[in-house]
Protein backbone atom coordinates (compact mmCIF):
# COMPACT_ATOMS: atom_id res chain seq x y z
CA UNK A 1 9.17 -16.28 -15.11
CA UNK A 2 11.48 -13.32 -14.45
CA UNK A 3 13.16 -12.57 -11.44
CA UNK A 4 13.38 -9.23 -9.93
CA UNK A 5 17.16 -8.81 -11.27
CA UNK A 6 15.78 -9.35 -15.21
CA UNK A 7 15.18 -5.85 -17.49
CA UNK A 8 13.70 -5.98 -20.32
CA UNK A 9 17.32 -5.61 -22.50
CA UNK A 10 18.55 -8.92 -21.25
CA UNK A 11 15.29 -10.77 -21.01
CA UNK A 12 13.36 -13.47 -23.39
CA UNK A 13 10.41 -11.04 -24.63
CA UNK A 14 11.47 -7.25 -26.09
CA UNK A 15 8.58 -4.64 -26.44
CA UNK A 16 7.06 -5.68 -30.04
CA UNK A 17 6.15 -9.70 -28.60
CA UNK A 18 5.39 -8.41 -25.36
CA UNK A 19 3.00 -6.44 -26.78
CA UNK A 20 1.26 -8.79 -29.04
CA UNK A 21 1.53 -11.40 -26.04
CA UNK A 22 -0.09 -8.80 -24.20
CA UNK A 23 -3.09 -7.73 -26.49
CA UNK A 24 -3.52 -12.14 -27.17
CA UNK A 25 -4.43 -12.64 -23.37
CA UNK A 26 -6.26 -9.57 -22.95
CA UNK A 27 -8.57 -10.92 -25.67
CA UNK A 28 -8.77 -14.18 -24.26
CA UNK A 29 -9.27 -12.82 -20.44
CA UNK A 30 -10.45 -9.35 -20.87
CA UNK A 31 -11.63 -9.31 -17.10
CA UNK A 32 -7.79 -9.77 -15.96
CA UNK A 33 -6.18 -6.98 -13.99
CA UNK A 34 -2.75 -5.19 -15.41
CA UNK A 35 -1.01 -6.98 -12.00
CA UNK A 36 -2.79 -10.49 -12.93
CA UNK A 37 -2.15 -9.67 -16.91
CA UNK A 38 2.00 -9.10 -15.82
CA UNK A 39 2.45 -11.99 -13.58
CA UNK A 40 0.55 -14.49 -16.28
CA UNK A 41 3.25 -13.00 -19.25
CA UNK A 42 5.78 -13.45 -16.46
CA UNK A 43 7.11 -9.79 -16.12
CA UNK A 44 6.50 -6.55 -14.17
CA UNK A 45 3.34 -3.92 -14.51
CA UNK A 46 5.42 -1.42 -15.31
CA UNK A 47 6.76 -3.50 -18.49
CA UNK A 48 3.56 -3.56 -19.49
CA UNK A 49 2.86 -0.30 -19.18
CA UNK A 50 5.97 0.89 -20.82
CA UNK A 51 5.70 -0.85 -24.04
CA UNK A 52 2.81 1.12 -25.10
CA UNK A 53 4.39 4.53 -24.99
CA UNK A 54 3.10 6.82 -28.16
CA UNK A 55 -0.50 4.85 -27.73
CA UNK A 56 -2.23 5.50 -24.82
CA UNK A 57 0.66 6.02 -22.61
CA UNK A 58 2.88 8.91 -21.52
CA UNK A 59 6.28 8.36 -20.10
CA UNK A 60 7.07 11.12 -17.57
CA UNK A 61 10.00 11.97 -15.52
CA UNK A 62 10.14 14.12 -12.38
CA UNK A 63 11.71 15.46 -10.29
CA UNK A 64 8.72 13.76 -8.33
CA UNK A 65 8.23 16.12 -5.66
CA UNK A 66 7.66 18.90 -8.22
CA UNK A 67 4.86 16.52 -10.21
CA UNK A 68 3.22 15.92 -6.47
CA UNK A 69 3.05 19.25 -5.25
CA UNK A 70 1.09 20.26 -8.59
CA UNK A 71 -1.45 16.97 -8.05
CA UNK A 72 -4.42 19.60 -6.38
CA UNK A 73 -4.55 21.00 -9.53
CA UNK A 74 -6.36 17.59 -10.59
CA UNK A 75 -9.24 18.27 -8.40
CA UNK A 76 -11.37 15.52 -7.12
CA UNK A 77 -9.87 11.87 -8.03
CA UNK A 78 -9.06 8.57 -6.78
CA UNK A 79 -6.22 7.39 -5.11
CA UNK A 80 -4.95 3.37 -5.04
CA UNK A 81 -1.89 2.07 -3.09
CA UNK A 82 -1.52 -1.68 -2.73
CA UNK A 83 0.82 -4.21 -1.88
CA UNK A 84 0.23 -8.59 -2.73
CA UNK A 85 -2.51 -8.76 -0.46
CA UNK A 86 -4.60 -5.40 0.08
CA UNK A 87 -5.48 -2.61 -2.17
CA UNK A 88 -6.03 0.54 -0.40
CA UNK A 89 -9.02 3.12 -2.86
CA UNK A 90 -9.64 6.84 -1.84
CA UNK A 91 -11.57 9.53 -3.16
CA UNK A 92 -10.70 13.30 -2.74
CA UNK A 93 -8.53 16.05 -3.46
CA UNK A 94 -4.78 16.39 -3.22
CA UNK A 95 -4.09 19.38 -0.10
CA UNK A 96 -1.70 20.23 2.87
CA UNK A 97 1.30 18.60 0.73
CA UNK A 98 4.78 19.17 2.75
CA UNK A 99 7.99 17.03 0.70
CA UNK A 100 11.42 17.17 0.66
CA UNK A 101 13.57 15.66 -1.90
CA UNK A 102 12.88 11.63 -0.70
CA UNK A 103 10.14 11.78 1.74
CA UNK A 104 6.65 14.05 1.91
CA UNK A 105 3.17 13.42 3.69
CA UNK A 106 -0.14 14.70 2.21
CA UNK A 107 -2.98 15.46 4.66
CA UNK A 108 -5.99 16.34 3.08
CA UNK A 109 -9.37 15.40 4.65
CA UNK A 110 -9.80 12.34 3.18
CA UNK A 111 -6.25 11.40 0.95
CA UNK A 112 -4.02 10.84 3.45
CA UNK A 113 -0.54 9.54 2.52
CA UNK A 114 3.34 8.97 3.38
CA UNK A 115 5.28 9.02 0.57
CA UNK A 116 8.66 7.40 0.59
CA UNK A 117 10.30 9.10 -3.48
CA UNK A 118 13.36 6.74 -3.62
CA UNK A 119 10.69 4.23 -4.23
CA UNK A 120 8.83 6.19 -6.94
CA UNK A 121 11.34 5.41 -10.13
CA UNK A 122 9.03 4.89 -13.19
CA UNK A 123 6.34 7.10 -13.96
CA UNK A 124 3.46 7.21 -16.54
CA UNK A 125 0.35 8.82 -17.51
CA UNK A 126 -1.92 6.29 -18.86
CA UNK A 127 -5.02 6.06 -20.89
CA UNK A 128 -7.04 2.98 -21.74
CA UNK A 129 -10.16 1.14 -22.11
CA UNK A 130 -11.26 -1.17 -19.19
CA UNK A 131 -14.83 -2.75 -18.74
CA UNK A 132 -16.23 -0.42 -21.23
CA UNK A 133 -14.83 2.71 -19.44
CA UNK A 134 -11.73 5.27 -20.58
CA UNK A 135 -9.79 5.36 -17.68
CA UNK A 136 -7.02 8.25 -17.06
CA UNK A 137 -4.64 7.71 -14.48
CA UNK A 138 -1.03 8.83 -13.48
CA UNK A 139 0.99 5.76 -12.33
CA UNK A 140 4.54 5.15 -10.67
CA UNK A 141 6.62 2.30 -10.27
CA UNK A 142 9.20 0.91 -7.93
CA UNK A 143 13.00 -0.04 -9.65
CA UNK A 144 11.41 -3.60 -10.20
CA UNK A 145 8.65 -2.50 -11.71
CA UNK A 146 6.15 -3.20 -9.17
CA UNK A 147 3.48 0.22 -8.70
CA UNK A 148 3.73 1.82 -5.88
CA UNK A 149 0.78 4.30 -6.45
CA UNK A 150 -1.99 5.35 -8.74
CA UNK A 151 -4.18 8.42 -9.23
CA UNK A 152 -7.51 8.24 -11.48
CA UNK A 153 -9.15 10.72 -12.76
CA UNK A 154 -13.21 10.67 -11.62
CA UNK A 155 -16.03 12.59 -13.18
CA UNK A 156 -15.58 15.64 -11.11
CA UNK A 157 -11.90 16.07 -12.32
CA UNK A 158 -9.69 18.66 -13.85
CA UNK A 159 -9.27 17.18 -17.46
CA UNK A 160 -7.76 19.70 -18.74
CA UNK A 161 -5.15 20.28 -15.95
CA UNK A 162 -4.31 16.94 -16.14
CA UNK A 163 -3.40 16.98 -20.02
CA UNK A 164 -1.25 20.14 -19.27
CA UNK A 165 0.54 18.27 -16.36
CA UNK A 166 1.42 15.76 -18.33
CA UNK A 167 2.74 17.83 -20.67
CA UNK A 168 5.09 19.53 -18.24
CA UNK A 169 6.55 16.08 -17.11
CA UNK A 170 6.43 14.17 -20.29
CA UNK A 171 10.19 12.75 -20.57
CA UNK A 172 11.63 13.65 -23.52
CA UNK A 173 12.63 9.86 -24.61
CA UNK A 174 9.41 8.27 -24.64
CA UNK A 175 11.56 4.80 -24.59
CA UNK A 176 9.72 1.58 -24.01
CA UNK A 177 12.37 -0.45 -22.49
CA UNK A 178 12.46 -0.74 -18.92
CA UNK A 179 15.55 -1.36 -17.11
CA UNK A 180 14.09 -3.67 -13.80
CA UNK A 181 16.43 -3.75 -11.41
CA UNK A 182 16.02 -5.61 -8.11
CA UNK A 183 15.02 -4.13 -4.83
CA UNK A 184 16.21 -4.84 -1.34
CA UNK A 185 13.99 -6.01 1.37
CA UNK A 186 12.59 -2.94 3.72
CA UNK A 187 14.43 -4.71 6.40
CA UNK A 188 15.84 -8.07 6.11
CA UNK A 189 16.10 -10.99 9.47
CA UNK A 190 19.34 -9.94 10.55
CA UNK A 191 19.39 -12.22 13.52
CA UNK A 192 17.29 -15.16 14.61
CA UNK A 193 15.64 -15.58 17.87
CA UNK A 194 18.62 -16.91 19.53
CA UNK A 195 20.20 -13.84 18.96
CA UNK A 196 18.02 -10.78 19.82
CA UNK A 197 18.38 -9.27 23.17
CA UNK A 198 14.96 -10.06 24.45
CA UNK A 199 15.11 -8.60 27.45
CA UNK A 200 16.85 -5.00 25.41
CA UNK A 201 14.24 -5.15 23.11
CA UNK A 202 11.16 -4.86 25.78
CA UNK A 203 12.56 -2.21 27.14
CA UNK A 204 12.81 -0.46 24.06
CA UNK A 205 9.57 -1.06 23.86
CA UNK A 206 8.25 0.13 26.98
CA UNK A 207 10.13 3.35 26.66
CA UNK A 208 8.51 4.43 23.25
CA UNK A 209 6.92 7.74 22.95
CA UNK A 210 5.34 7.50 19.69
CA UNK A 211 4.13 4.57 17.09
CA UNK A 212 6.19 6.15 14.40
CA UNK A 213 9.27 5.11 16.84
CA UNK A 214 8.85 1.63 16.30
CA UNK A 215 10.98 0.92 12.67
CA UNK A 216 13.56 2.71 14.46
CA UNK A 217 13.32 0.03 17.45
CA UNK A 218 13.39 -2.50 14.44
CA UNK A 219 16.43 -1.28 12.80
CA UNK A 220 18.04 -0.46 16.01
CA UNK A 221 17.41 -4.52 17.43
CA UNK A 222 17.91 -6.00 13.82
CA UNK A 223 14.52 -7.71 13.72
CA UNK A 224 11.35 -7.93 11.83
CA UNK A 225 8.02 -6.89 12.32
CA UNK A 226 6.30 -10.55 13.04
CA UNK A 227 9.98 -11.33 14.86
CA UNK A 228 9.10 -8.16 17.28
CA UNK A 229 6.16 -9.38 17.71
CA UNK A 230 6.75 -12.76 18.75
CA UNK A 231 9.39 -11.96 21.25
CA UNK A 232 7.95 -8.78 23.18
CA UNK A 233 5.54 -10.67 24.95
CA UNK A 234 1.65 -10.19 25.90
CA UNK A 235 2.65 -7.24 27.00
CA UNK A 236 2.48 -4.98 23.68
CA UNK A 237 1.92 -8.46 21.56
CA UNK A 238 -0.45 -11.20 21.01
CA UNK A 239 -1.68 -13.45 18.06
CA UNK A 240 -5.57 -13.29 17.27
CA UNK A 241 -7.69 -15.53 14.73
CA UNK A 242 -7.04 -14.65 11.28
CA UNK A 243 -10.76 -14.07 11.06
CA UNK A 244 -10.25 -11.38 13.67
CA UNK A 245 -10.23 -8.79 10.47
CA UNK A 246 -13.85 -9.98 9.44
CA UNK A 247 -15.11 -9.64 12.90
CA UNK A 248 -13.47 -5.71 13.47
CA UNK A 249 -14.98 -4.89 9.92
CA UNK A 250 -18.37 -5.54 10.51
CA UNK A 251 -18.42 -4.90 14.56
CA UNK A 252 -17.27 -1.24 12.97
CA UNK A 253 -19.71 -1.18 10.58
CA UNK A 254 -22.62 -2.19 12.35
CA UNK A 255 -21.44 0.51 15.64
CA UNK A 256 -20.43 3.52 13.21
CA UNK A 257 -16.95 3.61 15.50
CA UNK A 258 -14.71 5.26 13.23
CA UNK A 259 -11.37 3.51 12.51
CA UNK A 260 -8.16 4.16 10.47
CA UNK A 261 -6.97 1.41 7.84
CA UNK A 262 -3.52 2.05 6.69
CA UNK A 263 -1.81 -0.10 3.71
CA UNK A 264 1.54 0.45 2.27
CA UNK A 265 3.66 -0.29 -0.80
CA UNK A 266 7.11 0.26 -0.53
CA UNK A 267 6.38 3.99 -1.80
CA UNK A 268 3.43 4.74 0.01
CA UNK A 269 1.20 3.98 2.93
CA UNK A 270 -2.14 5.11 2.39
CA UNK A 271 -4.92 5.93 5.18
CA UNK A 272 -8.56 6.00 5.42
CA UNK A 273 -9.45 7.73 8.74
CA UNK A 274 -13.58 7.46 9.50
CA UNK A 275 -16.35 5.01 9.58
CA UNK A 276 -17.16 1.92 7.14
CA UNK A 277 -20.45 0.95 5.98
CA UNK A 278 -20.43 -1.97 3.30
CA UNK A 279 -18.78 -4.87 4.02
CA UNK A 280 -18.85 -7.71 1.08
CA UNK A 281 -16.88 -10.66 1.12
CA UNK A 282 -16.60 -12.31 -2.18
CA UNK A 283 -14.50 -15.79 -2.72
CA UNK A 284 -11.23 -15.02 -1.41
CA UNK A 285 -11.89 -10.90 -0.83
CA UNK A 286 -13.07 -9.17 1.76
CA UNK A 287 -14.11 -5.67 0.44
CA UNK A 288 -15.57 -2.25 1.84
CA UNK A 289 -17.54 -1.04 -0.84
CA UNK A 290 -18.09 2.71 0.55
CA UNK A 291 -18.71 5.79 -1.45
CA UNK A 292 -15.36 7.22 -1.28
CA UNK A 293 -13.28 4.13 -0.04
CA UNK A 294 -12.82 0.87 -0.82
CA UNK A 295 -10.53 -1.82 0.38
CA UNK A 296 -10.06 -5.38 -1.21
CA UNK A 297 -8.05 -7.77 1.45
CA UNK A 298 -7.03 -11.47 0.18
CA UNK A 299 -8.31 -13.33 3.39
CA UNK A 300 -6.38 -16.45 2.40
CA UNK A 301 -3.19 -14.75 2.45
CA UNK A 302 -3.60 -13.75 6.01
CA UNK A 303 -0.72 -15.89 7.82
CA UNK A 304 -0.53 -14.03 10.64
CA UNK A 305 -2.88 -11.17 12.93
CA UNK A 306 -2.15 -9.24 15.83
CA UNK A 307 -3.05 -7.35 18.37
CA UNK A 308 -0.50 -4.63 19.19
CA UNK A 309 -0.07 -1.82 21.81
CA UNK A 310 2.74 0.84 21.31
CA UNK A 311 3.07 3.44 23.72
CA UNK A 312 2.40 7.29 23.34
CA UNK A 313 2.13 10.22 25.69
CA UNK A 314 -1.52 9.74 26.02
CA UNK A 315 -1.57 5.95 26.46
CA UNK A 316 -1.46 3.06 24.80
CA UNK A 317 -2.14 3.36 20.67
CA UNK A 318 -3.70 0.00 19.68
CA UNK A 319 -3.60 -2.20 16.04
CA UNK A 320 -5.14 -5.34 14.15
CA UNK A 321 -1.89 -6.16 11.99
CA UNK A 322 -1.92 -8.47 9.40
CA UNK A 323 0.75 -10.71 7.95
CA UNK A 324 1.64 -12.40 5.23
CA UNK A 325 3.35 -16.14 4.64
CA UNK A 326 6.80 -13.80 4.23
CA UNK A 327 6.34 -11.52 6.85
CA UNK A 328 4.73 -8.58 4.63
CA UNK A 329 2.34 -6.43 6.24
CA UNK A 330 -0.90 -6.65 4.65
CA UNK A 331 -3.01 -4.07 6.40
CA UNK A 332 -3.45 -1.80 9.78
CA UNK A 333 -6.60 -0.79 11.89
CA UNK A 334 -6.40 1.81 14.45
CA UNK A 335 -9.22 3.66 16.05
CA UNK A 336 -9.54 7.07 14.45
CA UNK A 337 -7.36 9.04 16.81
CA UNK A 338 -5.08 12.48 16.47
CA UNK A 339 -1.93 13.37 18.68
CA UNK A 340 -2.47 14.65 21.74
CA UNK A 341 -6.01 12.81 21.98
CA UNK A 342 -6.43 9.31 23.45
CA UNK A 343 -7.40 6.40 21.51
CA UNK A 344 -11.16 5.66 21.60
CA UNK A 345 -12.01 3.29 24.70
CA UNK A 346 -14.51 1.22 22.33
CA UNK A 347 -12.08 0.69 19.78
CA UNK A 348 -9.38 -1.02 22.38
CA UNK A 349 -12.18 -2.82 23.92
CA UNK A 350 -13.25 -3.86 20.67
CA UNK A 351 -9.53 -5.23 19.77
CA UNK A 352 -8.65 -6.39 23.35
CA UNK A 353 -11.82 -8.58 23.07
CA UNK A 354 -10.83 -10.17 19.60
CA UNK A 355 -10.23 -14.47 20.11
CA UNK A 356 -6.50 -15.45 20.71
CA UNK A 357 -4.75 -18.12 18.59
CA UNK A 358 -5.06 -21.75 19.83
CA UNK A 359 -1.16 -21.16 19.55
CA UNK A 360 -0.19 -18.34 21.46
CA UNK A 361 3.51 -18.34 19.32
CA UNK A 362 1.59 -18.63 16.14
């Protein structure tokens, strides 16, 4: 299998057998997803993608933020972020866009996004058959090929908008090699447990005035997320069941308490703020199958869950947060909350009340 460091002009397969390697297992597992399809043939999604440039498949180049800020021309579509464990669906329109050159936020009603360019390397418009359906869809990859976002056109869409923004950021080398390069982890364990200045790091902590302080706190202590967690104490800190996800879900559901779920690829963090209504696990997934969001969470990757408080102006802002066996976040719930506005009492009730781990240091 290739490593993150391999590129299609070094590795095993070039374009012409990766694509007939690709159409063979397609016919023999048509029901496989382009992420399941990539890591069977033992490269990236955005390999796959790439080879079929000049059939079915646009290669575009930005500048990004340019491409983005012309996205409400689209209309009504649907949004997808994931990461190994979660993927993240939204329906709406693309409004309220602010960017710079590496970092933007959208904040339309209902798509709601941080978007984090250095991240967004590969780009493609795409058009193919799947389950019986034409799909169109504009998607961008991360240096190692791994997508970091995706935008599908729905019935109510702008088709014809969408085939003249492609147009405008078709590259003019529709190449399809891919040059995968690898990329570094978000933040890395720096020190082990030994090391950190407990006592330093609490009092960091304590003296937050916003959530979005806390990677700085990371950075600034040179620890990771679940290594924060561990060492702050009950405090702001402690490990539930990993079925504590299940339970929120449907306790929402059931109460209409609106919540906010964020998930995140490395270019991305998506957010559904509002109720949720269908909850369907099936084998390993746990899905909300709503109207105009869904969410498909890999219970058996869930290593770790936690309860979290961060401090803001108007009180504590409490999480469910989700690990993986590495450390990855998976997902976040909040209760549906705005600055300046306390968090709703029944959601931190509802999270203060979830079971504890049988070991409190997981």
């Amino acid at each position: 299998m290739l490593n993150a460091s391999s590129n299609t002009s070094s590795g095993a397969m070039l374009p012409p057998k990766l694509r007939d390697e690709w159409m063979r297992l397609r016919e023999l597992e048509p029901n496989l997803r382009a992420r399941d399809l990539a890591e069977r043939l033992g490269v990236s999604e955005a390999e796959l993608v790439a080879i079929r440039c000049g059939d079915g498949v646009t290669r575009l180049e930005g500048p990004w933020k340019d491409l983005i800020l012309a996205l409400p021309e689209l209309g009504h579509v649907m949004v997808l972020t994931r990461n190994d464990s979660c993927v993240h669906e939204k329906k709406g329109t693309f409004g309220h866009i602010d960017i710079g050159a590496s970092m933007g936020v959208v904040l339309d009603e209902a798509i709601d996004l941080r978007l984090f360019l250095k991240h967004w390397i590969y780009g493609f418009a795409v058009r193919e058959e799947s389950r019986g359906r034409w799909l169109q869809s504009l998607q961008f990859f991360d240096a190692d090929g791994c997508a970091v976002h995706k935008i599908y056109l729905t019935d109510q869409s702008h088709r014809e908008a969408w085939s003249g923004l492609v147009g405008r950021f078709a590259a003019g080398v529709q190449s399809p090699l891919l040059d995968r390069q690898a990329v570094a982890e978000p933040l890395p364990l720096l020190l082990d447990d030994t090391q950190v200045d407990v006592a330093s790091l609490r009092d960091a902590w304590r003296a937050m005035r916003d959530p979005h302080d806390f990677f700085a706190l990371l950075k600034k202590h040179k620890v990771t997320r679940t290594q924060a967690l561990r060492l702050v104490g009950p405090e702001f800190a402690r490990p539930v069941v990993n079925a504590s996800i299940r339970h929120a879900l449907e306790t929402v559901a059931a109460s209409g308490l609106p919540i906010m779920v964020f998930v995140g690829s490395p270019g991305v963090v998506q957010i559904h703020t509002g109720p949720v209504h269908n909850i369907k696990p099936m084998g390993p997934w746990l899905n909300v199958l709503d109207e105009d969001f869904n969410l498909h969470l890999r219970e058996d990757h869930i290593v770790e869950s936690w309860v979290v408080k961060k401090p803001s102006p108007e009180g504590a802002v409490t999480s469910l947060e989700l690990y993986d066996a590495r450390g990855g976040q998976i997902v976040q719930l909040f209760g549906k909350r705005k600055p300046g506005v306390p968090e709703l009492t029944e959601w931190r009730e509802l999270a203060d009340g979830l079971p504890a781990t049988e070991d409190e240091h997981v």
